[in-house]
N, C-alpha and C. Protein backbone atom coordinates (compact mmCIF):
# COMPACT_ATOMS: atom_id res chain seq x y z
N UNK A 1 -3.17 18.56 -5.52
CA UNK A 1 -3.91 18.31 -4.29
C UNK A 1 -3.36 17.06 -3.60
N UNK A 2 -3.04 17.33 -2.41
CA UNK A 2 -2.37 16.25 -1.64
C UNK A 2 -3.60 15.10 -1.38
N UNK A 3 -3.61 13.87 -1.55
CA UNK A 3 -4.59 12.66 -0.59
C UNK A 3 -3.86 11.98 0.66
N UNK A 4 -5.14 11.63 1.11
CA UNK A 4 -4.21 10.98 2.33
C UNK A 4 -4.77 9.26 2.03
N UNK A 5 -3.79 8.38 1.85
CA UNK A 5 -3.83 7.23 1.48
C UNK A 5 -3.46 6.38 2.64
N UNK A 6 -4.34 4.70 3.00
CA UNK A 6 -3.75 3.96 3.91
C UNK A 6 -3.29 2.81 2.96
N UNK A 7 -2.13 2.55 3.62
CA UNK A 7 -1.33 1.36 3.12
C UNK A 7 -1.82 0.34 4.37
N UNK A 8 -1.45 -0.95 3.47
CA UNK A 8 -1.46 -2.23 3.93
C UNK A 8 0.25 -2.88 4.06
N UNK A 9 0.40 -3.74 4.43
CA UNK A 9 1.48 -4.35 4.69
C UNK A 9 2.25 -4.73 3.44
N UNK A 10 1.22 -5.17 2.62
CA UNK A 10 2.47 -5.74 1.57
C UNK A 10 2.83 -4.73 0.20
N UNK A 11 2.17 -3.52 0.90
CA UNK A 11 2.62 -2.56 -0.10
C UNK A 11 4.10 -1.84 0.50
N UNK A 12 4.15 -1.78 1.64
CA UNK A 12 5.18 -1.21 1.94
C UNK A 12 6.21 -2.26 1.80
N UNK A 13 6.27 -3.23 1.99
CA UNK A 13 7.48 -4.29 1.78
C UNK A 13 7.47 -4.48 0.30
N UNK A 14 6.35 -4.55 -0.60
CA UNK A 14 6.96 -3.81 -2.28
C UNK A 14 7.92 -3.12 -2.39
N UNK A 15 7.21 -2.23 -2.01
CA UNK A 15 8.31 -0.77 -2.12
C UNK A 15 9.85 -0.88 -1.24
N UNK A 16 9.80 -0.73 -0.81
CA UNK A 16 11.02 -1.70 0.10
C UNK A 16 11.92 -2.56 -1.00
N UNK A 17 10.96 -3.75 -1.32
CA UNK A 17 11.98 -4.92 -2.08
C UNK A 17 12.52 -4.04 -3.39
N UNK A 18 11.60 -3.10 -3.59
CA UNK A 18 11.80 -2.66 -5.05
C UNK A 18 13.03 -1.66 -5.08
N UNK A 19 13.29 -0.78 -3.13
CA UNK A 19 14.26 0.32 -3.32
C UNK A 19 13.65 1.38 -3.64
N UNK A 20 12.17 1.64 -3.32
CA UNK A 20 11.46 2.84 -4.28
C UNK A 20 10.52 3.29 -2.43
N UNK A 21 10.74 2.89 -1.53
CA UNK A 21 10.08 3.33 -0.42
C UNK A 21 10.34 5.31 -0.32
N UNK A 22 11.66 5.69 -0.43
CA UNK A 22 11.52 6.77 0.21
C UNK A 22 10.85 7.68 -1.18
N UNK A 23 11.44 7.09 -2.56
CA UNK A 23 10.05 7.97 -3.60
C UNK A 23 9.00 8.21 -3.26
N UNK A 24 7.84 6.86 -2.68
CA UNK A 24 6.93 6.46 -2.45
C UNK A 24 6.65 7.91 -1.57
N UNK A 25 7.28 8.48 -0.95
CA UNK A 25 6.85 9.23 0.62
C UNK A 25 7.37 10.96 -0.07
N UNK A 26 8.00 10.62 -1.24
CA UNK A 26 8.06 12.45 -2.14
C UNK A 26 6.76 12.08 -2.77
N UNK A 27 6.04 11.79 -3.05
CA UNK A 27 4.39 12.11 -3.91
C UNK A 27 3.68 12.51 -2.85
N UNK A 28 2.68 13.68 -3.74
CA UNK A 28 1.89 14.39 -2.96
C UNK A 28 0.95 13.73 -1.99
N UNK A 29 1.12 12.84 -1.19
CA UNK A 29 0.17 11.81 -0.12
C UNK A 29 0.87 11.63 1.14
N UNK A 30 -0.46 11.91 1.38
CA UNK A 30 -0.17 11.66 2.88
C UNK A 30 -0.02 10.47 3.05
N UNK A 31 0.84 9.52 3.88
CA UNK A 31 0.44 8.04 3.66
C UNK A 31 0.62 7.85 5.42
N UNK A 32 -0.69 7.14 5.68
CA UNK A 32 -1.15 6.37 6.95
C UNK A 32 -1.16 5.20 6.66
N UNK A 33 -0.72 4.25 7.79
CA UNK A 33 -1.17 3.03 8.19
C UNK A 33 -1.69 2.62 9.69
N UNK A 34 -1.78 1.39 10.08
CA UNK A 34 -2.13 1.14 11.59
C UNK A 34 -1.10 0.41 12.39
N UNK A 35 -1.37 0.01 13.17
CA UNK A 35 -0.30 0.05 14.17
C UNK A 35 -0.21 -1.66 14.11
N UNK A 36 -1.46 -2.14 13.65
CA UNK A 36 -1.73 -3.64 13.30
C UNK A 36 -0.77 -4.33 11.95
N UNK A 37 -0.80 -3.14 11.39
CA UNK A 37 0.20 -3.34 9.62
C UNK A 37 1.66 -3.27 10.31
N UNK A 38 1.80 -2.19 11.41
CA UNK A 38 3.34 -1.80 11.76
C UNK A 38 3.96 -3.60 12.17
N UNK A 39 2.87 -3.63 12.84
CA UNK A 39 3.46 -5.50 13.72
C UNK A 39 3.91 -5.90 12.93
N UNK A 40 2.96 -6.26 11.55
CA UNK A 40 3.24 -7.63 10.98
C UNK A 40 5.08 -7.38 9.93
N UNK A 41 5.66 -6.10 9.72
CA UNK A 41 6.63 -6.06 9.09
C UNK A 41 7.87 -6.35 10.47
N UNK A 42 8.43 -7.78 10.20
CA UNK A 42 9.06 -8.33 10.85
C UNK A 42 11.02 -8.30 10.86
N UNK A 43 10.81 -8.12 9.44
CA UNK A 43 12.40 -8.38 9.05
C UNK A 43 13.33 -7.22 9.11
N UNK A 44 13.82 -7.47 9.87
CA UNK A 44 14.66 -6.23 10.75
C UNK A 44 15.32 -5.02 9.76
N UNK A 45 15.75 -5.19 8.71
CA UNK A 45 16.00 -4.24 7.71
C UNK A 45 14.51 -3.39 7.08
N UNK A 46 13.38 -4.11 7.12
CA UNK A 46 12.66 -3.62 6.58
C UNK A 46 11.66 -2.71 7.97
N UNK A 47 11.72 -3.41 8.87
CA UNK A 47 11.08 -2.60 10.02
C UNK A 47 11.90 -1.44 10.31
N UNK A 48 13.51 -1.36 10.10
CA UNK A 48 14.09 0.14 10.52
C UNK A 48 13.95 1.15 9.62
N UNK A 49 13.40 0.49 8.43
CA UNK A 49 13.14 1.61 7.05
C UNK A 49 11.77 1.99 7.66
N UNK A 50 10.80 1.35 8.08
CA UNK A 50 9.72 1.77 8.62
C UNK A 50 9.83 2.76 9.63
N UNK A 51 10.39 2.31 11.08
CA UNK A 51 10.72 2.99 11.86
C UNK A 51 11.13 4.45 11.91
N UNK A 52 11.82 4.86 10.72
CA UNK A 52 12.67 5.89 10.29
C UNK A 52 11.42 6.54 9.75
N UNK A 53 10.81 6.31 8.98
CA UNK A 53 9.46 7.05 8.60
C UNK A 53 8.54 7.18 9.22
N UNK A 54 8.15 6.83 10.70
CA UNK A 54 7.57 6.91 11.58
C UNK A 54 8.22 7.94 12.60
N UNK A 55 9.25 8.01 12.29
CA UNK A 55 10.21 9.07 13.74
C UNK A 55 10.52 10.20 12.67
N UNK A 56 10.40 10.55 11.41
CA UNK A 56 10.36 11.43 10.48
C UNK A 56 9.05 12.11 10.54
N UNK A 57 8.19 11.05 10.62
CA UNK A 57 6.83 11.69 10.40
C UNK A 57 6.25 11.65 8.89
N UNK A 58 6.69 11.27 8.57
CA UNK A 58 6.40 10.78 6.67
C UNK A 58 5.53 10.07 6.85
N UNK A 59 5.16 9.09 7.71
CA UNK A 59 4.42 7.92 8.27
C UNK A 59 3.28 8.09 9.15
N UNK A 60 2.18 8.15 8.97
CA UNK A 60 1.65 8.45 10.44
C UNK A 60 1.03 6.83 10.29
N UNK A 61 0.97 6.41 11.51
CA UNK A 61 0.66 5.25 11.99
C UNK A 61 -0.51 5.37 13.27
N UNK A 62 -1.73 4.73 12.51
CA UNK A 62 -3.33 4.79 13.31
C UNK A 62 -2.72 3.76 14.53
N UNK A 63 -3.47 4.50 15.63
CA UNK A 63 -3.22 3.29 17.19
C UNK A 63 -4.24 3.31 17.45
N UNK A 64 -5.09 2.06 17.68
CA UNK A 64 -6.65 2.15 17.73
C UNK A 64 -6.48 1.54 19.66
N UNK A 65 -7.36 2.62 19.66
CA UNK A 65 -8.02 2.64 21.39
C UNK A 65 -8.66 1.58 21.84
N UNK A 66 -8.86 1.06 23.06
CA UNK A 66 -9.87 -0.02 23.19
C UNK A 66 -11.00 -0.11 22.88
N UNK A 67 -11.86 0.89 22.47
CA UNK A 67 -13.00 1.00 21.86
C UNK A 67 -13.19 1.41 20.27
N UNK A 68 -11.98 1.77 19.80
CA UNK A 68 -11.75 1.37 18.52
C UNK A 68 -11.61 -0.14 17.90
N UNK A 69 -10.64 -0.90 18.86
CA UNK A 69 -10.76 -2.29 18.57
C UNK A 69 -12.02 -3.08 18.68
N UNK A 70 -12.93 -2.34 19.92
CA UNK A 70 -14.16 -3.69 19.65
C UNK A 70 -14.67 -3.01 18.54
N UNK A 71 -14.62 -1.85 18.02
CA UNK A 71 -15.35 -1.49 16.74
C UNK A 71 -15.19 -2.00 15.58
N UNK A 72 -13.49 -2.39 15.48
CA UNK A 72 -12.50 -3.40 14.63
C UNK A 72 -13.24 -4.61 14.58
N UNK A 73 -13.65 -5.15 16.03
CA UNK A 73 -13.55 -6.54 15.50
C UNK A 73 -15.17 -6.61 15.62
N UNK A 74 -15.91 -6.02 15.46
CA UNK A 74 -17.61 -5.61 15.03
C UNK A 74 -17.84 -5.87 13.31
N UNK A 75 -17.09 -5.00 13.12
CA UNK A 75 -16.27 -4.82 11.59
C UNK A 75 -16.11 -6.21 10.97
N UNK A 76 -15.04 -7.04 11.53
CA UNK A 76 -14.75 -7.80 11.07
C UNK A 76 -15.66 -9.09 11.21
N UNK A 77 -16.28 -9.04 12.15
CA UNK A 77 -17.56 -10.38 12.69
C UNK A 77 -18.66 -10.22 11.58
N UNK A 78 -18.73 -8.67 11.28
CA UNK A 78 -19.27 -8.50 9.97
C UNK A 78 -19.46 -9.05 8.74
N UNK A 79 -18.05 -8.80 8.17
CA UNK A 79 -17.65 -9.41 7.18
C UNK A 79 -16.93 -10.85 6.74
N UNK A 80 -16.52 -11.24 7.99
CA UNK A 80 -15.72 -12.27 8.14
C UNK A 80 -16.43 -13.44 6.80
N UNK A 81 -17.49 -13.77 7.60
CA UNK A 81 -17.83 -14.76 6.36
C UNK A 81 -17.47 -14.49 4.82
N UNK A 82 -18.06 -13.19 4.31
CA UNK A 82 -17.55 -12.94 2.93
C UNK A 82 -16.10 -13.11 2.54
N UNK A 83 -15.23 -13.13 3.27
CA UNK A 83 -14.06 -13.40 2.99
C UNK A 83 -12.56 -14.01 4.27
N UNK A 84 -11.25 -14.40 4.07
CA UNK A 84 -9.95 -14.58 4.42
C UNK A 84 -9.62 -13.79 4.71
N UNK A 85 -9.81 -12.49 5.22
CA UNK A 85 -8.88 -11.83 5.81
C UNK A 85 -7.98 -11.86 6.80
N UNK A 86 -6.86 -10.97 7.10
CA UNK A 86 -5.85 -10.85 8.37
C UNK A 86 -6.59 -9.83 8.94
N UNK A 87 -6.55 -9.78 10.26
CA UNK A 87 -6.98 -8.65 11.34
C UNK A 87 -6.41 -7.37 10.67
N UNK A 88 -5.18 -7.44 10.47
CA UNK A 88 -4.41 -6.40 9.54
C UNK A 88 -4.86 -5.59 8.28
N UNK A 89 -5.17 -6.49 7.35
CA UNK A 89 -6.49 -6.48 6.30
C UNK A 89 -7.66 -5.17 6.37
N UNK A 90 -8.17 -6.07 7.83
CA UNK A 90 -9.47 -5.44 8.08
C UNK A 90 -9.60 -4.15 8.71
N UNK A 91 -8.23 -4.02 9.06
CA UNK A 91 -7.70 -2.82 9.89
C UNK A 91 -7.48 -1.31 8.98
N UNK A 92 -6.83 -1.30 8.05
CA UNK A 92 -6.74 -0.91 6.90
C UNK A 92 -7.92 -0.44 6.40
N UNK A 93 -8.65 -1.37 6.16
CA UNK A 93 -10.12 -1.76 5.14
C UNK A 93 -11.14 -0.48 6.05
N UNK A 94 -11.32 -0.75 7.15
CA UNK A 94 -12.33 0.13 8.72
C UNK A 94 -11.69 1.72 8.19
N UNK A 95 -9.81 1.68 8.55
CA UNK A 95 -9.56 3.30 8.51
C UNK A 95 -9.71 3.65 7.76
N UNK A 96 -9.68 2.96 6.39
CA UNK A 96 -9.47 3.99 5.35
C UNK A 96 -11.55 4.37 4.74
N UNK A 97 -11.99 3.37 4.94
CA UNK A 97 -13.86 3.67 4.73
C UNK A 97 -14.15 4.69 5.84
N UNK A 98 -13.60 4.44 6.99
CA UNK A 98 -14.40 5.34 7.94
C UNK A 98 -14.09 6.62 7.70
N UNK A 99 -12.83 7.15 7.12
CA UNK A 99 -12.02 8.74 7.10
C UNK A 99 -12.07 8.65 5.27
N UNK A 100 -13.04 8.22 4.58
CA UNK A 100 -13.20 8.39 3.08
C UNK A 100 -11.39 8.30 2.44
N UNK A 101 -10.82 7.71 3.06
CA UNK A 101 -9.14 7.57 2.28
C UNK A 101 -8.96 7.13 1.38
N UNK A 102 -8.04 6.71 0.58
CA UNK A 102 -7.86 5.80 -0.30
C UNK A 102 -6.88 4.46 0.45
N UNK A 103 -7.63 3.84 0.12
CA UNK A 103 -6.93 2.36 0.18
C UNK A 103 -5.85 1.94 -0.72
N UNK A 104 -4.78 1.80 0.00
CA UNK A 104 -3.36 0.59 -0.88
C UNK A 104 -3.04 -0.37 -0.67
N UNK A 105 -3.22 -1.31 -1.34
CA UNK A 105 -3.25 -2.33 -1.17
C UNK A 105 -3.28 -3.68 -1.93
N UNK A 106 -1.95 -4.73 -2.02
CA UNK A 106 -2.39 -5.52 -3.60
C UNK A 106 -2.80 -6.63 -3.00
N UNK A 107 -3.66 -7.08 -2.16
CA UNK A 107 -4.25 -8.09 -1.91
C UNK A 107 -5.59 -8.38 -2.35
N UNK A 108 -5.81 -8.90 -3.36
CA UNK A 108 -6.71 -9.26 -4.87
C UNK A 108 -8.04 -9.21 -3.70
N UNK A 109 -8.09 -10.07 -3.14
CA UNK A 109 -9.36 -10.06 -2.26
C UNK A 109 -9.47 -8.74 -1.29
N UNK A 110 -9.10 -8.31 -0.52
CA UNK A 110 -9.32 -7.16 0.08
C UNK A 110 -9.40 -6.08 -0.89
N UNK A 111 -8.95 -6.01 -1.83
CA UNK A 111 -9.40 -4.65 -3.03
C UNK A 111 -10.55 -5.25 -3.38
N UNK A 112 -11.29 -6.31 -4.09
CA UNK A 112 -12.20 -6.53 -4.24
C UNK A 112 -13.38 -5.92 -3.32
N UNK A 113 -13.30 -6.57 -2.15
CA UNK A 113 -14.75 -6.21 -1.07
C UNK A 113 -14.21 -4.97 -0.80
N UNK A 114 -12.74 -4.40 -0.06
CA UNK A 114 -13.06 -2.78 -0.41
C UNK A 114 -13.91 -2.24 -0.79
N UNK A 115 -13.57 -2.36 -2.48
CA UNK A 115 -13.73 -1.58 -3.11
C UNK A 115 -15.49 -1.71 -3.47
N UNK A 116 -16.31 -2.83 -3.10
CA UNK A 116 -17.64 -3.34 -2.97
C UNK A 116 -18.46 -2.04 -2.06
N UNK A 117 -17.42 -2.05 -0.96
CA UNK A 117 -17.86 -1.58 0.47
C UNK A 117 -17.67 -0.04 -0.16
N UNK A 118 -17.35 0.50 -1.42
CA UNK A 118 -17.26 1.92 -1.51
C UNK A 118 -15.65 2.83 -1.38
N UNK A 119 -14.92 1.52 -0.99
CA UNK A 119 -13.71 2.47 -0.82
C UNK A 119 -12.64 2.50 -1.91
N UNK A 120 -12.13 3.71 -2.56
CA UNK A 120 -11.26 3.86 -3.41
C UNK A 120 -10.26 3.42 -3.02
N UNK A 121 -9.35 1.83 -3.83
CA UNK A 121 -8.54 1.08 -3.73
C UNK A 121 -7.80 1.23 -5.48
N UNK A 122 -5.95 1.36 -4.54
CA UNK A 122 -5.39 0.95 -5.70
C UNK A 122 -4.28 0.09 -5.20
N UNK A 123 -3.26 -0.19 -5.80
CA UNK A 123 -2.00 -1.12 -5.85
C UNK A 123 -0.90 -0.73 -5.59
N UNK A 124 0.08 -1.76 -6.11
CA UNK A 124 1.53 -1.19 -6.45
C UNK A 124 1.99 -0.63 -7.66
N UNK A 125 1.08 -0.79 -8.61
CA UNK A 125 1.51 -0.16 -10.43
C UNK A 125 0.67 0.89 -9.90
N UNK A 126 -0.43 1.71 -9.13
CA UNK A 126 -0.94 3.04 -9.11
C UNK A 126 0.20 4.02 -8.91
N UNK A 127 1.32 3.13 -7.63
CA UNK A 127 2.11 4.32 -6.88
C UNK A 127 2.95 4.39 -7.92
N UNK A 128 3.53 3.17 -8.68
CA UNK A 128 4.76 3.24 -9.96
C UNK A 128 4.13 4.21 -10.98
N UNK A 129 3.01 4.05 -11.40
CA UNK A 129 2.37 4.89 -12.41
C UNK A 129 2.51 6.82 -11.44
N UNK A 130 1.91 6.83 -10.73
CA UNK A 130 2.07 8.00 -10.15
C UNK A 130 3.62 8.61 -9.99
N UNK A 131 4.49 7.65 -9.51
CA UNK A 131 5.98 8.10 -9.30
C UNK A 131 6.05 8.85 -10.95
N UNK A 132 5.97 7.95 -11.40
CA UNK A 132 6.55 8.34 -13.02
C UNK A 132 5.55 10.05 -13.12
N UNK A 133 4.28 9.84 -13.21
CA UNK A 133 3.50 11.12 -13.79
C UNK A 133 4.09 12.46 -12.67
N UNK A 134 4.39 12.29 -11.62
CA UNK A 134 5.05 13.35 -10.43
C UNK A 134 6.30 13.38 -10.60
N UNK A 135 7.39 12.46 -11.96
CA UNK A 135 9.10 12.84 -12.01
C UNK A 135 9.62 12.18 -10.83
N UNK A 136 8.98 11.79 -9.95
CA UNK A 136 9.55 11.09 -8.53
C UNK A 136 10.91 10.15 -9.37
N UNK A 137 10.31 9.44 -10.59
CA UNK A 137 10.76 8.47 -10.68
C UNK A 137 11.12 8.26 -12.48
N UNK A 138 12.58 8.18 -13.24
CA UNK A 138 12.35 8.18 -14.74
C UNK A 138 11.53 6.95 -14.63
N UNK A 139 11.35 7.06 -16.10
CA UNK A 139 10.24 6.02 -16.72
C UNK A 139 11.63 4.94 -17.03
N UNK A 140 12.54 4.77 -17.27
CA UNK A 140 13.38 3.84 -17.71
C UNK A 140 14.07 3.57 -15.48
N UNK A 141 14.03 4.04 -14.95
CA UNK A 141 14.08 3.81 -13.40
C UNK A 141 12.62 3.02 -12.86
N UNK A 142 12.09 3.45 -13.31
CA UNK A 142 10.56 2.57 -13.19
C UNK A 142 10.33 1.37 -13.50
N UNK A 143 10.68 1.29 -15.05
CA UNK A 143 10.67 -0.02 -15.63
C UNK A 143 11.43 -0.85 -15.11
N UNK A 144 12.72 -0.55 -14.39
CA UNK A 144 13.30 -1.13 -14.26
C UNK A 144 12.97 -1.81 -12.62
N UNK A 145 12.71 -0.56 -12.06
CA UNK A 145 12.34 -1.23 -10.14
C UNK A 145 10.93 -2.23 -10.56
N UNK A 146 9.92 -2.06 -11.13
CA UNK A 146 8.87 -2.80 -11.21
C UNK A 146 9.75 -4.40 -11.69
N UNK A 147 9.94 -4.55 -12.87
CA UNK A 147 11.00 -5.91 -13.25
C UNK A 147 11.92 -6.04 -12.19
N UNK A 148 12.11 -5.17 -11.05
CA UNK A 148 13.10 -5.98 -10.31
C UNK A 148 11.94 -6.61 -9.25
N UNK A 149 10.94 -5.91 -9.25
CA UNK A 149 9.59 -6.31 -8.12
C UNK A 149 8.86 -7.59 -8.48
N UNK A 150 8.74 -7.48 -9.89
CA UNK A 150 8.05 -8.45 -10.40
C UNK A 150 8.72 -10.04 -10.01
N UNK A 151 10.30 -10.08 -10.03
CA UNK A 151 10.94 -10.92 -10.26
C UNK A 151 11.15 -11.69 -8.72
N UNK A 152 10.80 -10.57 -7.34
CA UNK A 152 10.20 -10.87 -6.44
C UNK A 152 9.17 -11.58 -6.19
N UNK A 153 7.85 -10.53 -6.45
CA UNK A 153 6.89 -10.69 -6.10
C UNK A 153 5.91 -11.34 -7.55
N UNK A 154 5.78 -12.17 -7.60
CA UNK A 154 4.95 -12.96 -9.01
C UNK A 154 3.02 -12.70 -8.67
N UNK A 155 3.03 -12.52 -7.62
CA UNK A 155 1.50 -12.10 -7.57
C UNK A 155 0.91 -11.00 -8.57
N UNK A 156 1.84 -10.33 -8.62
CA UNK A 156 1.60 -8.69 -8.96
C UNK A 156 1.00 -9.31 -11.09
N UNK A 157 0.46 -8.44 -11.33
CA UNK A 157 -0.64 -8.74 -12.61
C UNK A 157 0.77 -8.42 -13.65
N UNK A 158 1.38 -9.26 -14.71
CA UNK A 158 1.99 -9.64 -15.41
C UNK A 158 1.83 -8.91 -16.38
N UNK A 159 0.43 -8.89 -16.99
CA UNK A 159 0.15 -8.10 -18.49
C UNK A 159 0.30 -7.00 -18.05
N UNK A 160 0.11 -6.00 -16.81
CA UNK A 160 -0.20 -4.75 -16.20
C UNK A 160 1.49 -4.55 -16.62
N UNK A 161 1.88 -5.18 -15.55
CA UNK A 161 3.72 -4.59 -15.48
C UNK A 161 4.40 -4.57 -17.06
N UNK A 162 3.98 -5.52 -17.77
CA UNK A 162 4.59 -5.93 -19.43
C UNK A 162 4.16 -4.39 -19.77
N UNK A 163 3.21 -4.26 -19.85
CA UNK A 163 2.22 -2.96 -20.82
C UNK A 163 3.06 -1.60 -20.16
N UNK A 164 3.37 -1.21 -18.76
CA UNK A 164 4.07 -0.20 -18.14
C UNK A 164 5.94 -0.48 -18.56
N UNK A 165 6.44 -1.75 -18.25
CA UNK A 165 7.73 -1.59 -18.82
C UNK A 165 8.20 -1.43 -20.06
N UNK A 166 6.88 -1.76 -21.26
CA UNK A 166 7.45 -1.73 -22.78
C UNK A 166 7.27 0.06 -22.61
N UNK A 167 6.01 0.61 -22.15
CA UNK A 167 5.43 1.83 -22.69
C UNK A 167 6.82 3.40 -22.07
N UNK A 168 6.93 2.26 -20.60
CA UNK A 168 8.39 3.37 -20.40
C UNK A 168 9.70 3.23 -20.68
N UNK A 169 10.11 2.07 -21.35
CA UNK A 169 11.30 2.05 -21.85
C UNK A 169 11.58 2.39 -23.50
N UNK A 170 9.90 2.60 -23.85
CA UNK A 170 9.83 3.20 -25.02
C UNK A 170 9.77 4.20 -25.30
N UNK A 171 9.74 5.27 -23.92
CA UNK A 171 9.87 6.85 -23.28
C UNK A 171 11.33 7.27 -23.81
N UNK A 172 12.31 6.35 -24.04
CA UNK A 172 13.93 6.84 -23.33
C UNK A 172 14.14 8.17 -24.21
């Protein structure tokens, strides 16, 4: 069964740093984002990998109307106090609760209240875990793009990635 999932910004520049973007778009998901997430990917190599999945259609990208935005920022006047968010964030957070989606997203605080607010939120080890269970991706190709992500990105949960690179390089 196909889902239709919204990404956030720093999942797609994961995937990206990691070299695992166009896997990301062979698993059975639909993957949406907004047009607010499209802005913030700046760095010209990584916006034409975007671009290309947007003029493919692999990508669909939400454009919120003027009366979608004051609904956006209703939304966000909302919540604001409970948390730091980016407009971007909250953008994400609105499409994917309002159309029951799943949320992607590794920003520790926005999965948190998400996921408060009812909405099914996962990460960047959901899509690595998924690549692997769909063949998208070997388990020794996995282990290896996550350790090249990790070595990037240090936010990402340490014991999580340790426990997935011993368990698939112990696959070979």
């Amino acid at each position: 069964m196909e889902i239709i999932v919204v990404s956030d910004t720093n999942i797609l520049i994961d995937l990206i740093e990691a070299g695992v973007l166009e896997q990301f778009f062979l698993l059975p998901m639909k993957v949406h984002t907004t047009d607010i997430v499209i802005s913030e990917v700046t760095v010209p190599e990584q916006k034409a990998q975007v671009r290309t999945l947007i003029q493919t259609r692999c990508l669909t990208v939400k454009t919120f109307t003027p009366e979608e935005m004051l609904r956006l920022l209703d939304f966000v006047n909302s919540r604001r106090r409970k948390c730091n968010l980016r407009i971007a964030d909250f953008s994400v957070w609105q499409y994917a609760s309002e159309n029951n989606y799943v949320l992607l997203t590794g920003d520790g605080n926005l999965r948190k209240l998400a996921a408060e607010d009812g909405v099914e939120v996962h990460g960047t080890i959901y899509i690595f875990d998924k690549m692997v269970e769909h063949k998208v991706l070997t388990p020794a190709i996995a282990a290896d793009k996550l350790e090249l992500l990790y070595s990037i990105n240090h936010r990402l949960p340490k014991p999580e990635i340790d426990l997935r690179i011993e368990k698939w390089r112990g696959s070979l």
